[in-house]
Protein backbone atom coordinates (compact mmCIF):
# COMPACT_ATOMS: atom_id res chain seq x y z
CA UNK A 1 -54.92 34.78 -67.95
CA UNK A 2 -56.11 31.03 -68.58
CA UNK A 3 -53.85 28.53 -68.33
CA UNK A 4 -54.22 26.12 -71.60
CA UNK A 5 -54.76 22.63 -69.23
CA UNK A 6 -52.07 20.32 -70.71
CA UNK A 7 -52.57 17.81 -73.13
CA UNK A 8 -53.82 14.08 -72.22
CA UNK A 9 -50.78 11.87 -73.13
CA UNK A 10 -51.09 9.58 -76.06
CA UNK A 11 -50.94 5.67 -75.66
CA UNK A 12 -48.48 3.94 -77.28
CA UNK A 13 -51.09 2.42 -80.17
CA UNK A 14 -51.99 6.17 -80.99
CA UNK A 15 -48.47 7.33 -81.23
CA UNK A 16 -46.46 8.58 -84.54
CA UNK A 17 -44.11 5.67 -83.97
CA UNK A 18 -43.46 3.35 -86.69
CA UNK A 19 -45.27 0.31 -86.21
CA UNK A 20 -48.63 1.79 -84.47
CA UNK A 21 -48.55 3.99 -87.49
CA UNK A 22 -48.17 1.07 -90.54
CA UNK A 23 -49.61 -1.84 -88.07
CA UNK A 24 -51.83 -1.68 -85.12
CA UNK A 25 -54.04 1.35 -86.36
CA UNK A 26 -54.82 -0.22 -89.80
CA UNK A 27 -55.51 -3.23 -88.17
CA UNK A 28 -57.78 -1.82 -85.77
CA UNK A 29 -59.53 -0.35 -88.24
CA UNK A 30 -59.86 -3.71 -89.79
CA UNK A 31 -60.97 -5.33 -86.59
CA UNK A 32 -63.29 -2.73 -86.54
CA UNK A 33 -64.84 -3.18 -89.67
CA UNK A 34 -68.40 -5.46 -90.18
CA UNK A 35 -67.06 -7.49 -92.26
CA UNK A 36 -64.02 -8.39 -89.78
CA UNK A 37 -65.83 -11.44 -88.16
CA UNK A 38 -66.63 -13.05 -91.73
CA UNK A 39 -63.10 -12.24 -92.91
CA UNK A 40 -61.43 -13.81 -90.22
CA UNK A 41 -63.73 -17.18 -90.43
CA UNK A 42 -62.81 -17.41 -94.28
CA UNK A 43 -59.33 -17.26 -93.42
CA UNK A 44 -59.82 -19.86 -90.87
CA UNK A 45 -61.87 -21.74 -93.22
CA UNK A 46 -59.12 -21.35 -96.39
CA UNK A 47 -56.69 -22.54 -93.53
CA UNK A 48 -58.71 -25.63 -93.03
CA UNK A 49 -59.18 -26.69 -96.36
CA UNK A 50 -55.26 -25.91 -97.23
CA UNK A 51 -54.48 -28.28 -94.55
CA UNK A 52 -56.84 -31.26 -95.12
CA UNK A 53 -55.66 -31.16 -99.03
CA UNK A 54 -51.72 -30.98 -98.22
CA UNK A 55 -49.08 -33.43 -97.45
CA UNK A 56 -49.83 -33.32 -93.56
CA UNK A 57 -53.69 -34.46 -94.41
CA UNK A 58 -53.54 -36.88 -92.00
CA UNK A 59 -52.94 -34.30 -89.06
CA UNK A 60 -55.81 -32.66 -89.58
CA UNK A 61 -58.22 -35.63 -88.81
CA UNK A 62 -55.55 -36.90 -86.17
CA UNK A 63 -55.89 -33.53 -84.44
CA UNK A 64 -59.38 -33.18 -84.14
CA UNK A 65 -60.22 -36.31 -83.58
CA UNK A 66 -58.23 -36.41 -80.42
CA UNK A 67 -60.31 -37.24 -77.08
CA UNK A 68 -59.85 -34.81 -74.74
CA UNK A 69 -61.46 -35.89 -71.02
CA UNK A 70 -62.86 -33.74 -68.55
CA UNK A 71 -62.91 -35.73 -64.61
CA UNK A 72 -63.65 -33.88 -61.54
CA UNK A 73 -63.37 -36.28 -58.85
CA UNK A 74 -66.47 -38.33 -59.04
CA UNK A 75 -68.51 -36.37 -60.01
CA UNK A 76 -67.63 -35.51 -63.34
CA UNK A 77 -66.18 -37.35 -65.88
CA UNK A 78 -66.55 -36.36 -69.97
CA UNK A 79 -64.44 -39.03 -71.65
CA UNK A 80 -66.67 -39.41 -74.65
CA UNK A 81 -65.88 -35.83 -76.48
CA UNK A 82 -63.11 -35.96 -79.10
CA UNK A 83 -61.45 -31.55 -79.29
CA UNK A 84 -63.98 -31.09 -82.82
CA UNK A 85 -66.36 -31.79 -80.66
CA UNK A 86 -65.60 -29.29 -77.49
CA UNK A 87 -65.25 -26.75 -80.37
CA UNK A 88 -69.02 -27.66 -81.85
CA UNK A 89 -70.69 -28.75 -78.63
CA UNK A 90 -69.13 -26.26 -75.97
CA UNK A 91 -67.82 -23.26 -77.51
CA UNK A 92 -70.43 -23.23 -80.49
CA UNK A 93 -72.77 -22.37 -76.93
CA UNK A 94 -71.02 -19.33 -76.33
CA UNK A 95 -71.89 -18.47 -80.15
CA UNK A 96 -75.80 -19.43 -79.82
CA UNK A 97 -75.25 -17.97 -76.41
CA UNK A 98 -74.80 -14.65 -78.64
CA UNK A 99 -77.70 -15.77 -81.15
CA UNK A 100 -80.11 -15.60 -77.94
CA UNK A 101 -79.10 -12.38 -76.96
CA UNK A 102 -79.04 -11.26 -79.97
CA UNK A 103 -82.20 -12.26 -80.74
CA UNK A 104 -84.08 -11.00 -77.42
CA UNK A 105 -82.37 -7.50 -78.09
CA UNK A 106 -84.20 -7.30 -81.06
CA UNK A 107 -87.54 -8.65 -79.45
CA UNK A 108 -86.92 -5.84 -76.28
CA UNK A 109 -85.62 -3.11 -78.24
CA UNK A 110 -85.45 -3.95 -82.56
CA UNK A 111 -86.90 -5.09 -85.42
CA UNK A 112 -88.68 -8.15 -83.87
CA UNK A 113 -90.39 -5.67 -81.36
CA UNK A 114 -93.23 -4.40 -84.02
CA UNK A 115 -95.11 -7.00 -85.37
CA UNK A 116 -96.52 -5.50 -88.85
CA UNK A 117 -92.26 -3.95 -89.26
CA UNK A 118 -91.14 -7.54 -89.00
CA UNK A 119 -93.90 -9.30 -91.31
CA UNK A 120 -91.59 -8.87 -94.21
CA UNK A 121 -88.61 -10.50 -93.11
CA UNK A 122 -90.40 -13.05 -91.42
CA UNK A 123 -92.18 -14.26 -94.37
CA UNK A 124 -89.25 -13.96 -96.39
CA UNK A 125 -86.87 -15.81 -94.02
CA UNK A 126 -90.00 -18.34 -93.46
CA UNK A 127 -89.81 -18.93 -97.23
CA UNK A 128 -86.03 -18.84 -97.42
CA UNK A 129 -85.84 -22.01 -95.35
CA UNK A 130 -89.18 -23.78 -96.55
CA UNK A 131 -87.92 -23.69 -100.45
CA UNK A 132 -84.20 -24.77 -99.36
CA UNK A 133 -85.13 -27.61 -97.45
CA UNK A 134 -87.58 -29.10 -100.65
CA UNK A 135 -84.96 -28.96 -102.68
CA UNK A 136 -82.60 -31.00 -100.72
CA UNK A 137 -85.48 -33.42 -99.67
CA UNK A 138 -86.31 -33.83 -103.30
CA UNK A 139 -82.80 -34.89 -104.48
CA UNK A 140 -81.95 -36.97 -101.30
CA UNK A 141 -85.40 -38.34 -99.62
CA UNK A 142 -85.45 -41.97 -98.52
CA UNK A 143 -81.72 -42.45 -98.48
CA UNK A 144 -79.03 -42.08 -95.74
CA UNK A 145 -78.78 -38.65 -96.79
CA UNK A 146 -82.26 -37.37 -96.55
CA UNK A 147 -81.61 -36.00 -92.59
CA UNK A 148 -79.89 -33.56 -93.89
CA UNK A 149 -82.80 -30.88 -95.01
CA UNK A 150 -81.67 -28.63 -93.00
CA UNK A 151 -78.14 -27.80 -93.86
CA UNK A 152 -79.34 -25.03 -96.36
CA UNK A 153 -81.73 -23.19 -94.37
CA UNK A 154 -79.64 -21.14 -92.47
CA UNK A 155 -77.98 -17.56 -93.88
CA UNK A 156 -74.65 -16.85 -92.22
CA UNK A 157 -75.46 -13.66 -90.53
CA UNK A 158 -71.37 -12.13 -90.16
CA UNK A 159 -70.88 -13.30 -93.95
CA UNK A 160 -73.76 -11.92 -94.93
CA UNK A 161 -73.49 -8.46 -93.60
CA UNK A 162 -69.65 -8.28 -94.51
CA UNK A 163 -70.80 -8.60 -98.37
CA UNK A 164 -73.50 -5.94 -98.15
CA UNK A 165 -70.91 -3.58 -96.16
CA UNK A 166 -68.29 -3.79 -98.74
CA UNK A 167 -71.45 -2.01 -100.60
CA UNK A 168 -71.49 0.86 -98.76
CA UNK A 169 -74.02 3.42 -99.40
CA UNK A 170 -75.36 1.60 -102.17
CA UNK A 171 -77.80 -0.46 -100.26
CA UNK A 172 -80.02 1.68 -97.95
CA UNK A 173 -79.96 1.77 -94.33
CA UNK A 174 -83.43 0.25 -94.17
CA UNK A 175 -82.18 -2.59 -96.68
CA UNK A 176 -79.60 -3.67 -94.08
CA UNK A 177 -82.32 -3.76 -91.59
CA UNK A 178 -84.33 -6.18 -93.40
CA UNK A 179 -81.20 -8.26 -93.70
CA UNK A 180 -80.46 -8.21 -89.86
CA UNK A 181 -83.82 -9.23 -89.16
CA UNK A 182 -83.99 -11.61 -92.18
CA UNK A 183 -80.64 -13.44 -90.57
CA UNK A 184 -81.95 -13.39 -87.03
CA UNK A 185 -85.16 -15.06 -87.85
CA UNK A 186 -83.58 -17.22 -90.19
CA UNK A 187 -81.46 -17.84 -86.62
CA UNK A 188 -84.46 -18.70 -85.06
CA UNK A 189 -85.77 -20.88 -87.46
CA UNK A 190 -82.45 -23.00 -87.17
CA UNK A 191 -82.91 -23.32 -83.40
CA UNK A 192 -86.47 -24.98 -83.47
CA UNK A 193 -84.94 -26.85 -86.52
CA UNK A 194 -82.24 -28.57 -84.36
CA UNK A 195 -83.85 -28.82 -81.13
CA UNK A 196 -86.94 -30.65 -82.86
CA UNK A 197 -85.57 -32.71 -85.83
CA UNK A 198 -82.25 -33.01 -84.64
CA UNK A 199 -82.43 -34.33 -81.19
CA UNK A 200 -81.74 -37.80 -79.92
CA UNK A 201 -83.46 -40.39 -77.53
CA UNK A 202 -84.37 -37.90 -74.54
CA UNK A 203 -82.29 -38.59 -70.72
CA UNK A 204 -85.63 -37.18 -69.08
CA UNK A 205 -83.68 -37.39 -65.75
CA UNK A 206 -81.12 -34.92 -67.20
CA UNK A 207 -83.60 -33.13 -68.71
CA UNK A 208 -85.63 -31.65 -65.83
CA UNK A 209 -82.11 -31.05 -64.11
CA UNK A 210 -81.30 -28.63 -67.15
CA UNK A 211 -85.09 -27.12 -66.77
CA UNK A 212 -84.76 -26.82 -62.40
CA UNK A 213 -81.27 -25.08 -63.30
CA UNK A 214 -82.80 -22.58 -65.68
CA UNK A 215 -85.39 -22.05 -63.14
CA UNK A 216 -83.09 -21.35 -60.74
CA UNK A 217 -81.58 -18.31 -63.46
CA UNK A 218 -84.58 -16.95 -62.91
CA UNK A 219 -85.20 -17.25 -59.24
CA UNK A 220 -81.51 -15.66 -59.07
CA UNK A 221 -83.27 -12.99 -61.36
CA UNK A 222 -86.45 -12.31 -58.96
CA UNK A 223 -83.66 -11.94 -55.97
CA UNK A 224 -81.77 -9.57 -57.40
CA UNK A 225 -78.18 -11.41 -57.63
CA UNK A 226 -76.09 -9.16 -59.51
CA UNK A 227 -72.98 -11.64 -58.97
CA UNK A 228 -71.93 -12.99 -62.13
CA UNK A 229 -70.23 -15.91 -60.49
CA UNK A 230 -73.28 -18.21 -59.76
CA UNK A 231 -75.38 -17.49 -63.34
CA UNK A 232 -71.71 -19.07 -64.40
CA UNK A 233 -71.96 -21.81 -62.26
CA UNK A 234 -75.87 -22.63 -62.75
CA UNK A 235 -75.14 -21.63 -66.66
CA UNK A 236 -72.32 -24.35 -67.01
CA UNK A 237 -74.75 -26.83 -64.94
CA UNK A 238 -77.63 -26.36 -67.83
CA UNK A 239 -74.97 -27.12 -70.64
CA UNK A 240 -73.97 -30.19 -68.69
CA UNK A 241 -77.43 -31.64 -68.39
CA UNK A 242 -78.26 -30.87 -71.89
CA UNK A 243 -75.10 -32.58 -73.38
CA UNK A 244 -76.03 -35.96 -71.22
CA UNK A 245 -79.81 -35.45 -71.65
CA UNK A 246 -79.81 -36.12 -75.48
CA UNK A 247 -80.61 -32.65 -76.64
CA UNK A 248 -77.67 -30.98 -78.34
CA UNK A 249 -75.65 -28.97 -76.07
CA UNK A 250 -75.61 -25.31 -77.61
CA UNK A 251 -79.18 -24.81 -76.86
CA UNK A 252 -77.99 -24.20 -73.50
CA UNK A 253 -76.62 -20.66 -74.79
CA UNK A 254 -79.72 -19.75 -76.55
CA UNK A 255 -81.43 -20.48 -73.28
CA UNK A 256 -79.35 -18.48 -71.22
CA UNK A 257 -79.26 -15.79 -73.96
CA UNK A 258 -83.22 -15.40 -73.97
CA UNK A 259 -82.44 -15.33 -70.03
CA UNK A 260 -80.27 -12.16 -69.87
CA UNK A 261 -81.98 -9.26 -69.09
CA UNK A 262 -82.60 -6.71 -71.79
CA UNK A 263 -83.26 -3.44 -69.08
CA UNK A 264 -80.76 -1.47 -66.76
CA UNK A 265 -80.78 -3.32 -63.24
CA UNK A 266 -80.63 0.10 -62.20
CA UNK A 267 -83.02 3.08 -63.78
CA UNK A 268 -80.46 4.77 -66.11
CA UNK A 269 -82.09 8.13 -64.93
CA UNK A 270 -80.64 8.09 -61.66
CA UNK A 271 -77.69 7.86 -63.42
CA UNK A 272 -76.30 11.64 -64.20
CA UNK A 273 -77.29 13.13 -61.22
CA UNK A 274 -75.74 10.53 -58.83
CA UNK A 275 -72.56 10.59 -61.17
CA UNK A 276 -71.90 14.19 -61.29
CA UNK A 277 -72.28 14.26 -57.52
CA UNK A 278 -69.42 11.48 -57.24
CA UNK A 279 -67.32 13.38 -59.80
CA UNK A 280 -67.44 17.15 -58.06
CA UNK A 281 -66.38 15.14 -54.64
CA UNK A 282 -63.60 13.84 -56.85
CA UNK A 283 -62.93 16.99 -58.51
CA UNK A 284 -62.65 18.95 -55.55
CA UNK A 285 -59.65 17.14 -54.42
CA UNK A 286 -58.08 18.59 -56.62
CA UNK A 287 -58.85 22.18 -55.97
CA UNK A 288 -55.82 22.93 -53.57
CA UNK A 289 -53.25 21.18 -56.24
CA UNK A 290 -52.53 19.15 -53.35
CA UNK A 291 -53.41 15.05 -52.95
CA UNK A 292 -53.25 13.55 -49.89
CA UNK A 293 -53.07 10.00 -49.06
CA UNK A 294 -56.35 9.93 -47.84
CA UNK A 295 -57.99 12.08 -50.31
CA UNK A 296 -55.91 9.44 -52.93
CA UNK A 297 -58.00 6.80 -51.16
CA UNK A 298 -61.20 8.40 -51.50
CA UNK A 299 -60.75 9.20 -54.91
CA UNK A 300 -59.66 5.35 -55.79
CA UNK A 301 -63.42 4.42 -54.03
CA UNK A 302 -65.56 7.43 -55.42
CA UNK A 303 -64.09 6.45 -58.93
CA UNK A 304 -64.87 2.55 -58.61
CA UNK A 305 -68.67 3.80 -57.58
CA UNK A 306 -68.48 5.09 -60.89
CA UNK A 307 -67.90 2.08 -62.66
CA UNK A 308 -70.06 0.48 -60.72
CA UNK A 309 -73.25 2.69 -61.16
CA UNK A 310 -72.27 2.76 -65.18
CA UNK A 311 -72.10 -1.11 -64.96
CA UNK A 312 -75.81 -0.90 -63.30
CA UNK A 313 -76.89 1.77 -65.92
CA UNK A 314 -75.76 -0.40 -68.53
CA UNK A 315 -78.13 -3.37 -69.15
CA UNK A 316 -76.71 -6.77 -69.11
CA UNK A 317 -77.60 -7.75 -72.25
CA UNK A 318 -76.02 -4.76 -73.65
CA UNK A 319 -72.74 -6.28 -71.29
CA UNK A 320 -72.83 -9.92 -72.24
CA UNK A 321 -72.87 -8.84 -76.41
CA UNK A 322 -70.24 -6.15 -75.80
CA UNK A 323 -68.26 -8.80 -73.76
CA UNK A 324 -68.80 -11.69 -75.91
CA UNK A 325 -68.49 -10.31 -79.79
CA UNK A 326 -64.95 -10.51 -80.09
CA UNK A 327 -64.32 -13.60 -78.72
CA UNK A 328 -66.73 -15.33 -80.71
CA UNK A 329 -65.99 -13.25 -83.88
CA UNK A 330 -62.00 -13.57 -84.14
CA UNK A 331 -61.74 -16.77 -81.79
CA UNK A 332 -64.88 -19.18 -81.43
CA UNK A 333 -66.17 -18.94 -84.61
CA UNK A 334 -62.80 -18.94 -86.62
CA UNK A 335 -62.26 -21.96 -84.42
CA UNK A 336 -65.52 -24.09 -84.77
CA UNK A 337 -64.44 -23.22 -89.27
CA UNK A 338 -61.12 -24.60 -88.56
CA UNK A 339 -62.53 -27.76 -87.07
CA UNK A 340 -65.08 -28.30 -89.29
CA UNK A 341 -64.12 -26.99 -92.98
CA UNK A 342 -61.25 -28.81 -93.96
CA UNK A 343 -62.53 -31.62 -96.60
CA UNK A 344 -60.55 -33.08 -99.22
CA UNK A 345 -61.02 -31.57 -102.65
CA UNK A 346 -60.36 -34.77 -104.99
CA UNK A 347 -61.42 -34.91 -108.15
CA UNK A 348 -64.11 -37.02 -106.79
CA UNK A 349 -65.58 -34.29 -104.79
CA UNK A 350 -65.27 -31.80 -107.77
CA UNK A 351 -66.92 -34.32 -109.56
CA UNK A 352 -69.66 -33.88 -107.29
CA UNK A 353 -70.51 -30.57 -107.23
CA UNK A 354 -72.64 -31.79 -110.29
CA UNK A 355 -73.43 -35.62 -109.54
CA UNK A 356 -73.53 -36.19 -105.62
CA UNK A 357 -77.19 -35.35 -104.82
CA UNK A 358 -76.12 -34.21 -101.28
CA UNK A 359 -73.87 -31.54 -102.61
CA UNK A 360 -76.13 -30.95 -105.42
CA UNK A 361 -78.82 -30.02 -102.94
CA UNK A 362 -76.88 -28.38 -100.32
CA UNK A 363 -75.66 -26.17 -103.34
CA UNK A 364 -78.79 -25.49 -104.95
CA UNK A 365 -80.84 -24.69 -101.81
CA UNK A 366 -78.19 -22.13 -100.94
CA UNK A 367 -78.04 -20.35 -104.13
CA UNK A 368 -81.58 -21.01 -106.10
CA UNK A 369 -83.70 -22.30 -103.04
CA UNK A 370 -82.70 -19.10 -100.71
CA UNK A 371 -83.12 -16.88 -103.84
CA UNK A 372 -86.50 -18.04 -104.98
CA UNK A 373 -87.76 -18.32 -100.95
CA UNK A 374 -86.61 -15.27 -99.80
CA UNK A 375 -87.92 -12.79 -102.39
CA UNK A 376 -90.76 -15.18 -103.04
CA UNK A 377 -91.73 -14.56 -99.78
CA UNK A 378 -91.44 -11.00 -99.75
CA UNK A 379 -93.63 -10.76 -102.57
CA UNK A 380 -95.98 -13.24 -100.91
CA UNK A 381 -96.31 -10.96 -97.68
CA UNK A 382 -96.79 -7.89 -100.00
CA UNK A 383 -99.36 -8.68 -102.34
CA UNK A 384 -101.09 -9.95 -99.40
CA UNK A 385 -101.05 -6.78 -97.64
CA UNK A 386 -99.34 -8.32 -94.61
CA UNK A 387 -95.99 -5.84 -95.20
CA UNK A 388 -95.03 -3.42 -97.52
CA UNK A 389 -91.05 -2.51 -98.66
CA UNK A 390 -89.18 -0.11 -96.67
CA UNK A 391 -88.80 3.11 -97.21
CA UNK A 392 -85.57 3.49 -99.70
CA UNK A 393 -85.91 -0.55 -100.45
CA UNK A 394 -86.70 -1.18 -103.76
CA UNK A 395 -87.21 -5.23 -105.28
CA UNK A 396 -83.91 -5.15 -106.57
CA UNK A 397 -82.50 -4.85 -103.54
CA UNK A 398 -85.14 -7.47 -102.28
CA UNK A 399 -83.62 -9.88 -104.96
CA UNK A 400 -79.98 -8.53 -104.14
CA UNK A 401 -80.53 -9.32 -100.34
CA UNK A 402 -82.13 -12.63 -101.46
CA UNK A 403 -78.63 -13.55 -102.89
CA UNK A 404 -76.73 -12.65 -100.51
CA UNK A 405 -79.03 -14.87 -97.79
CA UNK A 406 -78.29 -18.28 -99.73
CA UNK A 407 -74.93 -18.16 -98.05
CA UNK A 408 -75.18 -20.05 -95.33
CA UNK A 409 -71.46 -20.84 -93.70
CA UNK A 410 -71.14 -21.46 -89.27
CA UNK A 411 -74.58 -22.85 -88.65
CA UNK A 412 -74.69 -24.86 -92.12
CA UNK A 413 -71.27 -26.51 -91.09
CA UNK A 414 -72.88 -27.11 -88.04
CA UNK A 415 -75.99 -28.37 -88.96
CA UNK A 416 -74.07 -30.92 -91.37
CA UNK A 417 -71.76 -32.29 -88.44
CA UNK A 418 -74.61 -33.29 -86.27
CA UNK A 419 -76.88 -34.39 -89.12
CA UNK A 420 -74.33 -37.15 -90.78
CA UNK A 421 -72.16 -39.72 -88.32
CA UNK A 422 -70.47 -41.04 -92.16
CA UNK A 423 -67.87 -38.57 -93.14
CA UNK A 424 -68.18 -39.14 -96.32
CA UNK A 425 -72.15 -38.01 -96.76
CA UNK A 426 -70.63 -34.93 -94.07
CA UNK A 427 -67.63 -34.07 -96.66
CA UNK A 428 -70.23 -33.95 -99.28
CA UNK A 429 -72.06 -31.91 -97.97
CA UNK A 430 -69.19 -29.08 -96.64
CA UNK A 431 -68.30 -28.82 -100.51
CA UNK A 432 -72.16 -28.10 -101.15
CA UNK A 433 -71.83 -25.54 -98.58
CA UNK A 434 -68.81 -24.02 -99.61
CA UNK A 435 -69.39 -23.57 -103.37
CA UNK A 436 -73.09 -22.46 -103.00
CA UNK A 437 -71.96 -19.84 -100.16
CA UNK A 438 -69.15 -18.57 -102.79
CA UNK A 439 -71.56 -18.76 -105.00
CA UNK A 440 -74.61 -16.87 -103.54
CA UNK A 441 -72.23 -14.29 -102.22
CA UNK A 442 -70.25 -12.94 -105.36
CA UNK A 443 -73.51 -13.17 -107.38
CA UNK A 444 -75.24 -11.18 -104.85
CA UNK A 445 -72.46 -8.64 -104.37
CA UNK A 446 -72.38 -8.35 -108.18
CA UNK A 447 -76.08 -7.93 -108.55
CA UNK A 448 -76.18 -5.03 -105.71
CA UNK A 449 -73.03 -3.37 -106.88
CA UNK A 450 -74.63 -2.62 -110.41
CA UNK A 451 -77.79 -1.33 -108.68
CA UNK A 452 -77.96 2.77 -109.08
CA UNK A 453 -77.47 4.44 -106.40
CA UNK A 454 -80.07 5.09 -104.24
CA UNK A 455 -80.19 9.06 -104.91
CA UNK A 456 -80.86 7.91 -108.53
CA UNK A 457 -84.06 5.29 -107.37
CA UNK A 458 -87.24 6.53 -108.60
CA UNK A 459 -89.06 4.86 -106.07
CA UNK A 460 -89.78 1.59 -104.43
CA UNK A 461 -91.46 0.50 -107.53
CA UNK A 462 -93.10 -2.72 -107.73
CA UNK A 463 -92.25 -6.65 -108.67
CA UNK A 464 -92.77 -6.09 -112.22
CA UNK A 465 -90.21 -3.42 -112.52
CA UNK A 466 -87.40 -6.40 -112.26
CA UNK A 467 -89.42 -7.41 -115.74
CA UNK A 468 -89.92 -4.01 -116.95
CA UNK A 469 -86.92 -2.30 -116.64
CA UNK A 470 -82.99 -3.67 -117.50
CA UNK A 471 -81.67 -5.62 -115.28
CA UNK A 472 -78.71 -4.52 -112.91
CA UNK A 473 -76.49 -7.44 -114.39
CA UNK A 474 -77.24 -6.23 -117.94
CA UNK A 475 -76.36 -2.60 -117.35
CA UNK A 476 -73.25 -3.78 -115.32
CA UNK A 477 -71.84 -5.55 -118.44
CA UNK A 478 -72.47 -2.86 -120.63
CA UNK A 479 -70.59 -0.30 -118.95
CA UNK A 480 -73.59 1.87 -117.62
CA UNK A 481 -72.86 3.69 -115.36
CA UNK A 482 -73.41 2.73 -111.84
């Protein structure tokens, strides 16, 4: 008879025991969740604000305002950076470091790889940061305040997703597509925003050190070094030359994002046969219920050869994002919102959420300027015949998405902190930011949760239908059913 082979033991966070029962696994599940990343900034965020408007106000400048110098020996020596701006210049380049990578995945491998897929986010993202951008210029051109344009163009990808997964299955899968790719060319549009309108007088010396370093990536590439150590080294040497050459600093990570390769270093074919042979010599050490020290040994190497042929199977792109994600979801970017959210909310900066132009233009470009753009240029690029909707998509949830894009949170903060050196035209704009995001977001969510399901959609329909036919809101209010 067949002996029943005995159970794997459990690890202690998938026990019955009390607290991986009530604690860990719910809040794994949590971490788990898409909407984790956005709930954690907010909480940062809330965190910031709490503490800039209490009785320890002062702190909160005091503490991030504090210089914090980097020397090594001679030839080194960062004196000029106060700790808000390690968080924005150097860690904010391990979260455009993900942007890149995120962004050549989906050239390589998704949405951005098929030109006439892509047409319809493009031209709606296109529009969504044209339209913002006029209506800030318009309130604020000629004045101190007019460099800031391009605080509303951005949509906060991890907000933006979080409020569309609370939906569930009432937005379609191909809905959340066009929002991915919506959010990563809206990503790219903020990049070439801030590396040409928001660059300083140029340290050319610096500059071609930065350009010979990423040339070097690539020579490292063409040889073959798998190493991680010197991409670090040359990697921390481009960030370095970009911070003294005058262009901002986290361009470095899109650089070296757009760098990592997107394939296997090693055919992924290969891959079963040469594992299954290392796994039978493993295996049949085990055949005479008897381990030897040496056969112990051999084992420990075979099962490292393993790793290592997974590691080569694995492309490093696929690596870096898996590596990366949760530090910049639950640490970086949490971070970067506690350095940068907290401004004072006196009555004079309630006051001007209807009467300081900044705010009034940071707020409507994120909530009536992303609206109008976004959808506006959706229906541009189908009327043209450039696009059509998705299958599933209908122009409600074009509008619905549209919503949802105006808020713009991490790269709107940090747009506004290199666009204004006066903290009060800066503080002006954060509460722009913050109410049109809060905005944007529960209006979209709202609009989207009274939309049928999608088992009840007749069909994609067309623009007039949003004339035609009741509107989601409407039926919401009066009870129908959703």
């Amino acid at each position: 008879m067949a002996m029943t082979a005995p159970g794997v033991r459990r690890v202690w966070s998938e026990s019955d025991r009390l607290v991986p029962r009530t604690v860990v696994r719910p809040l794994q599940r949590l971490l788990a969740h898409e909407a984790a990343g956005g709930i954690a900034m907010l909480v940062a965020a809330v965190v910031a604000i709490a503490w800039a408007n209490s009785p320890w106000s002062a702190s909160y400048a005091e503490v991030w305002s504090t210089p914090l110098r980097v020397e090594l020996g001679g030839l080194l020596d960062l004196d000029h950076l106060s700790l808000r701006a390690w968080v924005n210049d150097a860690l904010m380049a391990l979260f455009f470091l993900m942007v890149g990578a995120e962004i050549k995945r989906e050239v390589v491998h998704g949405g951005l790889r098929d030109v006439r897929s892509v047409a319809l986010p493009l031209v709606a993202a296109l529009g969504g940061m044209i339209l913002p951008a006029l209506i800030f210029a318009a309130l604020n051109a000629g004045g101190p305040a007019g460099q800031g344009w391009g605080i509303p163009m951005a949509t906060d990808i991890a907000f933006a997703v979080g409020v569309v997964s609370l939906l569930g299955s009432r937005v379609p899968l191909s809905a959340r597509i066009f929002l991915l790719t919506l959010a990563v060319a809206d990503d790219i549009g903020a990049i070439v925003v801030i590396a040409v309108f928001y660059t300083g007088e140029l340290a050319m010396g610096w500059l071609a050190i930065a350009v010979a370093a990423l040339v070097a990536i690539l020579v490292m590439r063409r040889g073959d070094v798998r190493s991680l150590t010197p991409y670090l080294a040359v990697g921390a040497l481009v960030w370095l030359a970009l911070l003294e050459s005058g262009i901002h600093a986290t361009l470095a990570g899109v650089a070296l994002g757009l760098l990592v390769p997107a394939w296997p270093l090693r055919s992924p074919r290969r891959y079963p046969r040469e594992v299954r042979a290392l796994v039978d010599r493993i295996e049949l050490a085990y055949y005479d219920r008897l381990l030897t020290e040496e056969e112990f040994e051999a084992n420990e190497s075979l099962i490292g050869e393993v790793a290592r042929l997974s590691n080569l199977a694995t492309s490093p792109l696929e690596r870096l994002t898996r590596g990366l994600t949760p530090w910049v979801a639950f640490v970086i970017v949490p971070l970067f919102a506690l350095a940068n959210a907290g401004v004072e909310l006196s009555a004079d900066s309630m006051g001007g959420l209807v009467s300081d132009p900044v705010t009034v233009g940071v707020g409507l470009g994120l909530v009536v300027g992303k609206t109008i753009g976004v959808f506006g240029g959706a229906l541009v690029a189908v009327r043209l015949g450039l696009a059509r909707l998705p299958v599933g998509t209908t122009w409600r949830h074009i509008l619905g998405l549209a919503m949802v894009a105006g808020i713009g949170f991490t790269v709107a903060l940090f747009i506004a902190s290199i666009s204004y050196a006066d903290p009060a035209l800066a503080d002006a704009a954060k509460v722009g930011i913050l109410a049109g995001s809060l905005l944007s977001g529960l209006v979209g969510f709202v609009f989207l949760r009274a939309i049928p399901a999608p088992a009840a959609m007749p069909g994609s329909g067309s623009p007039g239908d949003l004339l035609n036919e009741p509107g989601p809101l409407s039926a919401a209010f009066a009870g129908a059913p959703r």
